[in-house]
Protein backbone atom coordinates (compact mmCIF):
# COMPACT_ATOMS: atom_id res chain seq x y z
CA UNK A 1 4.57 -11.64 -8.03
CA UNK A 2 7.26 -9.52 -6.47
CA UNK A 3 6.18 -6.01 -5.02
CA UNK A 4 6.78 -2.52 -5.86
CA UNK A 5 6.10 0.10 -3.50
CA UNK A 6 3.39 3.27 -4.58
CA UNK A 7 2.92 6.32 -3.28
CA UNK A 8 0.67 6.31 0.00
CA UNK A 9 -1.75 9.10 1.17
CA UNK A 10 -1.93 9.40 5.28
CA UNK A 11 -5.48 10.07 6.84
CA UNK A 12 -3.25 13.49 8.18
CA UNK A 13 -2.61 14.90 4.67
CA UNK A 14 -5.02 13.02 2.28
CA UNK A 15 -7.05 16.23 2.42
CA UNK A 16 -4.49 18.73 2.53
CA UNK A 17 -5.17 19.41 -0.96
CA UNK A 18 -5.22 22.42 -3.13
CA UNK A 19 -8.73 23.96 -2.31
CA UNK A 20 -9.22 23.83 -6.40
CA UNK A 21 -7.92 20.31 -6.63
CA UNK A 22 -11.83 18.50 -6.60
CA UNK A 23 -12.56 20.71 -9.52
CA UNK A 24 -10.60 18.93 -11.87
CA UNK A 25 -12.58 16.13 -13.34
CA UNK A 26 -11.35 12.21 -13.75
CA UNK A 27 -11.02 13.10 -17.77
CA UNK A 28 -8.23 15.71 -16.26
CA UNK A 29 -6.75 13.59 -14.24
CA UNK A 30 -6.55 10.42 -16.97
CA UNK A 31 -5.37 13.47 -19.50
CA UNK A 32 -2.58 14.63 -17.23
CA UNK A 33 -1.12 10.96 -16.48
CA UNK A 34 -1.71 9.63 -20.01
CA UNK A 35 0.51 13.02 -20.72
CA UNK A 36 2.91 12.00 -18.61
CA UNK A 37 3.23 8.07 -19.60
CA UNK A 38 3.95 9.25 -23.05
CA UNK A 39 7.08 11.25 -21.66
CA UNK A 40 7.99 8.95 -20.13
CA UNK A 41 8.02 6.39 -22.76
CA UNK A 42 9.92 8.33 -25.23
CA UNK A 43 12.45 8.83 -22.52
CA UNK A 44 12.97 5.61 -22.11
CA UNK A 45 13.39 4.90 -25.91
CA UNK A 46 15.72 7.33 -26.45
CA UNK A 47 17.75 5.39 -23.82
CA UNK A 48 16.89 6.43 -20.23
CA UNK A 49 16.83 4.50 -17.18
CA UNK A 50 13.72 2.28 -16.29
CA UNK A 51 11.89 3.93 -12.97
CA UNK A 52 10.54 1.65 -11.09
CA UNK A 53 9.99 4.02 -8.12
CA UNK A 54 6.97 6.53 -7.88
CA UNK A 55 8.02 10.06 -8.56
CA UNK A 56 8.11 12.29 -5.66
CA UNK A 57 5.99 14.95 -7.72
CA UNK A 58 3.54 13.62 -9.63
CA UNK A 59 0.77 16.08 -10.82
CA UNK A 60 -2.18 14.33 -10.97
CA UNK A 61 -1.73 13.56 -7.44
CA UNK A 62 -2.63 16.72 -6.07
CA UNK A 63 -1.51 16.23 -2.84
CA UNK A 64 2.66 14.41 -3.68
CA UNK A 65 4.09 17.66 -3.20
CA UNK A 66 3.11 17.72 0.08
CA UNK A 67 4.26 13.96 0.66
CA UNK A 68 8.27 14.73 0.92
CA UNK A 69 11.04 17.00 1.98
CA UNK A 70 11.24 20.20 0.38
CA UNK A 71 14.61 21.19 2.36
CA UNK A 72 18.25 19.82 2.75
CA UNK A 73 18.10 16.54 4.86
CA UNK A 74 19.71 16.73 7.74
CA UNK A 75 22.12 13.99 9.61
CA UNK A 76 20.25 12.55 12.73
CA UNK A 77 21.40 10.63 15.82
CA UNK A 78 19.73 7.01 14.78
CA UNK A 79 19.90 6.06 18.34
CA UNK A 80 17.88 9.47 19.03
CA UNK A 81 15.32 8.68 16.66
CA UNK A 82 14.49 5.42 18.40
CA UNK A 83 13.90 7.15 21.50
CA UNK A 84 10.48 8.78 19.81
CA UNK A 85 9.94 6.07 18.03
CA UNK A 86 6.35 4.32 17.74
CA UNK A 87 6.24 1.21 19.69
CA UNK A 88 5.10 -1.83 18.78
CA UNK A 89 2.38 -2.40 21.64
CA UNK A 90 2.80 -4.03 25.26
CA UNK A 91 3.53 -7.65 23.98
CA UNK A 92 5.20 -9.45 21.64
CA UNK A 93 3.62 -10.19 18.39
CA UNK A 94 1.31 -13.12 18.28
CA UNK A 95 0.47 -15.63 16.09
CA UNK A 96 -3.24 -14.61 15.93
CA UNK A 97 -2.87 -11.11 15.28
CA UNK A 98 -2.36 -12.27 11.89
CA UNK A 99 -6.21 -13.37 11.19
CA UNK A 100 -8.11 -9.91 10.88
CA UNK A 101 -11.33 -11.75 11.13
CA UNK A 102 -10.89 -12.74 14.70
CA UNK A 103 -10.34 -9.96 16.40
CA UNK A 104 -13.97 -9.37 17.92
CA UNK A 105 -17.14 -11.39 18.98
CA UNK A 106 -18.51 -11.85 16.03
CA UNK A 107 -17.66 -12.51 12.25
CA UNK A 108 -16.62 -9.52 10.38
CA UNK A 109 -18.91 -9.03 6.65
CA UNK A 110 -17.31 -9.34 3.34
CA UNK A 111 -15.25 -11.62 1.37
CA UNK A 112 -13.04 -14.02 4.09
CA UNK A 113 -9.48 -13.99 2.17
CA UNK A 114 -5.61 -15.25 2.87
CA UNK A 115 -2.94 -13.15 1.62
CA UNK A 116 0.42 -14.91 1.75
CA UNK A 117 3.70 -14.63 0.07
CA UNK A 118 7.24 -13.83 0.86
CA UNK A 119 9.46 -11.17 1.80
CA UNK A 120 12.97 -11.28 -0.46
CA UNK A 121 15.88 -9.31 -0.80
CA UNK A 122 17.57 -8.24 -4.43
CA UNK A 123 18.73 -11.47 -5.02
CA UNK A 124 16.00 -13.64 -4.14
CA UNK A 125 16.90 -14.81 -0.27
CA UNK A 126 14.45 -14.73 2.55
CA UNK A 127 14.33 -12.12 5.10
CA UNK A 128 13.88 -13.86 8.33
CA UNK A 129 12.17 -12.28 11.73
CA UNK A 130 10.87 -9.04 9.37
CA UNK A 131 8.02 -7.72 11.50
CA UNK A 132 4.95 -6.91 8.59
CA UNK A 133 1.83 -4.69 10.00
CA UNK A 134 -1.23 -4.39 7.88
CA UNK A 135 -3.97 -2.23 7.68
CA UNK A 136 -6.61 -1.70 5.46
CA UNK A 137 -10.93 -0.59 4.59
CA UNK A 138 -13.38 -3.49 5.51
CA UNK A 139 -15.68 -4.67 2.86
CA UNK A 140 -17.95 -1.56 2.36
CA UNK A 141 -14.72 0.75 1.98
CA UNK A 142 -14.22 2.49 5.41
CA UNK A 143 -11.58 2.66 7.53
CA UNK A 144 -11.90 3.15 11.57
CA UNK A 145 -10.72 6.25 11.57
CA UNK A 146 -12.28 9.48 12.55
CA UNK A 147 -11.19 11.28 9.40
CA UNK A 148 -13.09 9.09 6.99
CA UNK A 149 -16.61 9.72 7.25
CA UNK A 150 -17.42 8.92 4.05
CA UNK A 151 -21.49 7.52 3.78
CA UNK A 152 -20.24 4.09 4.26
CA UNK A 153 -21.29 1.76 7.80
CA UNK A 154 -18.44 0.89 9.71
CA UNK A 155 -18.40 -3.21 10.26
CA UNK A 156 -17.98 -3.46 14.39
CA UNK A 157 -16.48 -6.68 13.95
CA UNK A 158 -13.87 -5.48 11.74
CA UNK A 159 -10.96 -2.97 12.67
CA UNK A 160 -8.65 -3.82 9.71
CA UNK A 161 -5.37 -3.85 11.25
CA UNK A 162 -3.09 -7.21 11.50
CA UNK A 163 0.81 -7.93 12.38
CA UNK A 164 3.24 -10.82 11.78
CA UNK A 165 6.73 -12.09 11.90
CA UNK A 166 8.37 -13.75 8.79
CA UNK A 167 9.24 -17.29 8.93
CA UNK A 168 12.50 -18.69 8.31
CA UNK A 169 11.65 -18.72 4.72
CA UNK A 170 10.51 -15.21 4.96
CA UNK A 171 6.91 -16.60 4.41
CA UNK A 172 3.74 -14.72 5.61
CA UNK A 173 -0.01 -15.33 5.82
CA UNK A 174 -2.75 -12.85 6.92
CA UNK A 175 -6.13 -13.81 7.01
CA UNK A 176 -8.46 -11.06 6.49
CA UNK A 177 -11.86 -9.66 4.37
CA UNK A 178 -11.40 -8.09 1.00
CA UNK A 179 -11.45 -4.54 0.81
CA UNK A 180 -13.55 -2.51 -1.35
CA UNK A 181 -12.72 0.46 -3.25
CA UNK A 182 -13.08 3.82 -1.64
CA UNK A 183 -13.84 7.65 -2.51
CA UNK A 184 -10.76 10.17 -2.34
CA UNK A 185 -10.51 14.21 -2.68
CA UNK A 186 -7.81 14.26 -5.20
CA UNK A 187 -10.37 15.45 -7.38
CA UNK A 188 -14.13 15.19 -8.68
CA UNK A 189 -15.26 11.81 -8.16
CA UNK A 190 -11.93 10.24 -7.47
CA UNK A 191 -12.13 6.32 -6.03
CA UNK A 192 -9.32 4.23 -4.96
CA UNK A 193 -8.71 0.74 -6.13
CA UNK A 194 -9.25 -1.68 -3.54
CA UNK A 195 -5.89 -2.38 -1.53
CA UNK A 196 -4.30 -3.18 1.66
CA UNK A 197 -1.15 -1.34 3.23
CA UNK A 198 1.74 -3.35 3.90
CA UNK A 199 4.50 -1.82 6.53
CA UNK A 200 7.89 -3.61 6.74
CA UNK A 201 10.50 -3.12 9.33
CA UNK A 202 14.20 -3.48 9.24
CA UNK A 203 16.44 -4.08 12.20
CA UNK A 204 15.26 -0.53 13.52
CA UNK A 205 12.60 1.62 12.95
CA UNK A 206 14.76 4.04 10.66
CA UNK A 207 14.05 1.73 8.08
CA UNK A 208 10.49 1.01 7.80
CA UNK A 209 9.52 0.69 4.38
CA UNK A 210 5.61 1.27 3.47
CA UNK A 211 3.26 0.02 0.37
CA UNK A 212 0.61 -1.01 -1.55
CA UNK A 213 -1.02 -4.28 -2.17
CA UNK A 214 -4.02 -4.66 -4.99
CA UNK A 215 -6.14 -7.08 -6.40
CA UNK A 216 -6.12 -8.15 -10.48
CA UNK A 217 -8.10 -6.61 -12.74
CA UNK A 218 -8.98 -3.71 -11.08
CA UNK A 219 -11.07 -1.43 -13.71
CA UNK A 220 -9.98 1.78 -11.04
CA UNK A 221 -6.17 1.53 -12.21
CA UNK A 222 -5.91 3.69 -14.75
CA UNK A 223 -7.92 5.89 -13.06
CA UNK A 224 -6.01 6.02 -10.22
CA UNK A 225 -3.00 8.99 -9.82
CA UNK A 226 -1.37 7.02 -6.56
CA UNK A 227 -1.14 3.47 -8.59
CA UNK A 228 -0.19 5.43 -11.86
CA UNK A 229 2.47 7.27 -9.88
CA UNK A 230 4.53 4.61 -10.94
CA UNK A 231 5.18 5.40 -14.68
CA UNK A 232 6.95 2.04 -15.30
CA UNK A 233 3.84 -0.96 -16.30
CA UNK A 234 6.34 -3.60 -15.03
CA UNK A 235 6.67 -1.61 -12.03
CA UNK A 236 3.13 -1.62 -11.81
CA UNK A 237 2.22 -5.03 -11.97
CA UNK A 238 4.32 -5.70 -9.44
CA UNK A 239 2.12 -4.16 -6.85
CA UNK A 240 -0.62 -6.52 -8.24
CA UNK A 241 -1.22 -9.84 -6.14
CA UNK A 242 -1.97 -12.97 -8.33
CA UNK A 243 -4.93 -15.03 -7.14
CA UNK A 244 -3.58 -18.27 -6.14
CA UNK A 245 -5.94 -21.50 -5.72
CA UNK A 246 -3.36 -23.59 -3.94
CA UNK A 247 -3.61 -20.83 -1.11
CA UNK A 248 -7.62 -20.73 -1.39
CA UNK A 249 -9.20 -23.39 0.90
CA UNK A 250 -13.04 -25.29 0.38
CA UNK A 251 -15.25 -23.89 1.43
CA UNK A 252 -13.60 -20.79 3.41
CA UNK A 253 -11.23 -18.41 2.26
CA UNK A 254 -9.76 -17.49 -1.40
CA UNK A 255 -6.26 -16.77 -1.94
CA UNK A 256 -3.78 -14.78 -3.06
CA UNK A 257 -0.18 -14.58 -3.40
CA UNK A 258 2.01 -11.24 -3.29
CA UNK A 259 6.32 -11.39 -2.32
CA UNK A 260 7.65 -8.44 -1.22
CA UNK A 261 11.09 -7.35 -2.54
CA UNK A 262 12.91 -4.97 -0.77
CA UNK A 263 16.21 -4.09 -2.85
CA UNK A 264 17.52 -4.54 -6.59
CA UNK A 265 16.01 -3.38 -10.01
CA UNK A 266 12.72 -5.43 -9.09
CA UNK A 267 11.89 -4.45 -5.86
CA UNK A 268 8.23 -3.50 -4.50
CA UNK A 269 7.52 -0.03 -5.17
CA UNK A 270 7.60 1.73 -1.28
CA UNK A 271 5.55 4.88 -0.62
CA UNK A 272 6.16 7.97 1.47
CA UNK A 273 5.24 6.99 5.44
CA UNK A 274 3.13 9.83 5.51
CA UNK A 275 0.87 8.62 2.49
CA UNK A 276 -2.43 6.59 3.80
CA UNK A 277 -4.55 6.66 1.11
């Protein structure tokens, strides 16, 4: 199942939001994007092109205008950029950072899963040496961080954050628990699907490339304004990861499979770095 990156909402503005926006009920939300679907749909049939990118505006997610530029872009100095760059951390990235459930003293709660797959370009080669960072909720649907204070417990032995290098093949593995699904302020009783982040770098850190990973059959889908950002179903579905029981192992861990693709008409869908919902 090949990616497609979705819109992402960032702890920092997640609840920048129009102070009116948690009025509007789920039934206004589902309204507004079945609204839009059908726009887009008849667009399509009357010949226009396929998107298989989220919009940058996208109503029913309060907060997307607030995701991009609203101004002329501006030429930069890449070699600038990389000065303030984020760094990676003091070492080199290690195999082990890969397994999330390791990571403390004792065993993390939830459901133990491996999440592999490949990263590909547009026409189906491997992209070798492409550092991949994860992060995600643990099993009750909290993040560590101290703007989510939602009434859910914190595991102690879980911090939800993982990092790998692609093999030759562009092949990946993280080991990890399976998140749960998680409330959101877009609006009145707004939940997110469960999902991890996925962060891809290129040969610099100008082109890091952020999105979504979910699980199938996720009843919070349609429901959801970030996933239905995407008005394109094939688009969609390609943010879905397929369980896979030649990944799952007795006894210990079920699995799932998920390839990234980072160019071409089938790429994963990639969401604004300063999303992290």
């Amino acid at each position: 199942m090949s990616t497609q990156t979705a819109p992402d909402e960032s702890f920092e503005n997640a609840h920048v939001l129009d102070p009116a926006a948690s009025t509007a009920s789920q039934e206004d939300i589902s309204t507004e994007i079945r609204d839009i679907h059908e726009a887009y749909r008849q667009q399509v049939l009357a010949g226009a092109k396929e998107e298989t990118q989220p919009r940058v505006d996208f109503a029913p997610y309060r907060s997307s205008l607030l995701r991009h530029p609203t101004k002329n872009l501006h030429h930069t100095d890449p070699e600038t950029i990389e000065l303030h760059s984020p760094a990676f951390g003091q070492r080199d990235v290690h195999i082990l950072e890969s397994d999330l459930t390791i990571q403390h003293n004792g065993e993390p709660i939830g459901e133990r899963i491996v999440v592999a797959g490949r990263v590909l370009d547009g026409d189906g080669r491997p992209v070798a040496g492409q550092l991949i960072e994860v992060w995600q909720a643990n099993a009750a649907g909290r993040y560590v961080h101290k703007r989510d204070q939602h009434p859910a417990p914190i595991d102690p032995n879980f911090t939800g954050v993982g990092r790998a290098i692609t093999g030759p093949n562009g092949e990946y593995s993280f080991t990890t628990i399976k998140p749960a699904p998680y409330p959101w302020k877009n609006h009145h009783n707004a939940w997110r699907p469960a999902h991890i982040h996925f962060s891809l770098f290129g040969t610099d850190f100008t082109q890091r490339m952020i999105t979504q990973m979910y699980f199938p059959g996720d009843p919070l889908f349609a429901l959801d304004p970030i996933y239905q950002a995407i008005t394109d179903q094939k688009a969609r579905d390609r943010l879905v990861a397929t369980y896979d029981h030649s990944i799952t192992s007795h006894e210990w861990a079920t699995g799932y499979n998920w390839d990234i693709v980072l160019t071409g008409s089938n790429r994963t869908w990639m969401e604004d770095e300063e999303g992290d919902h």
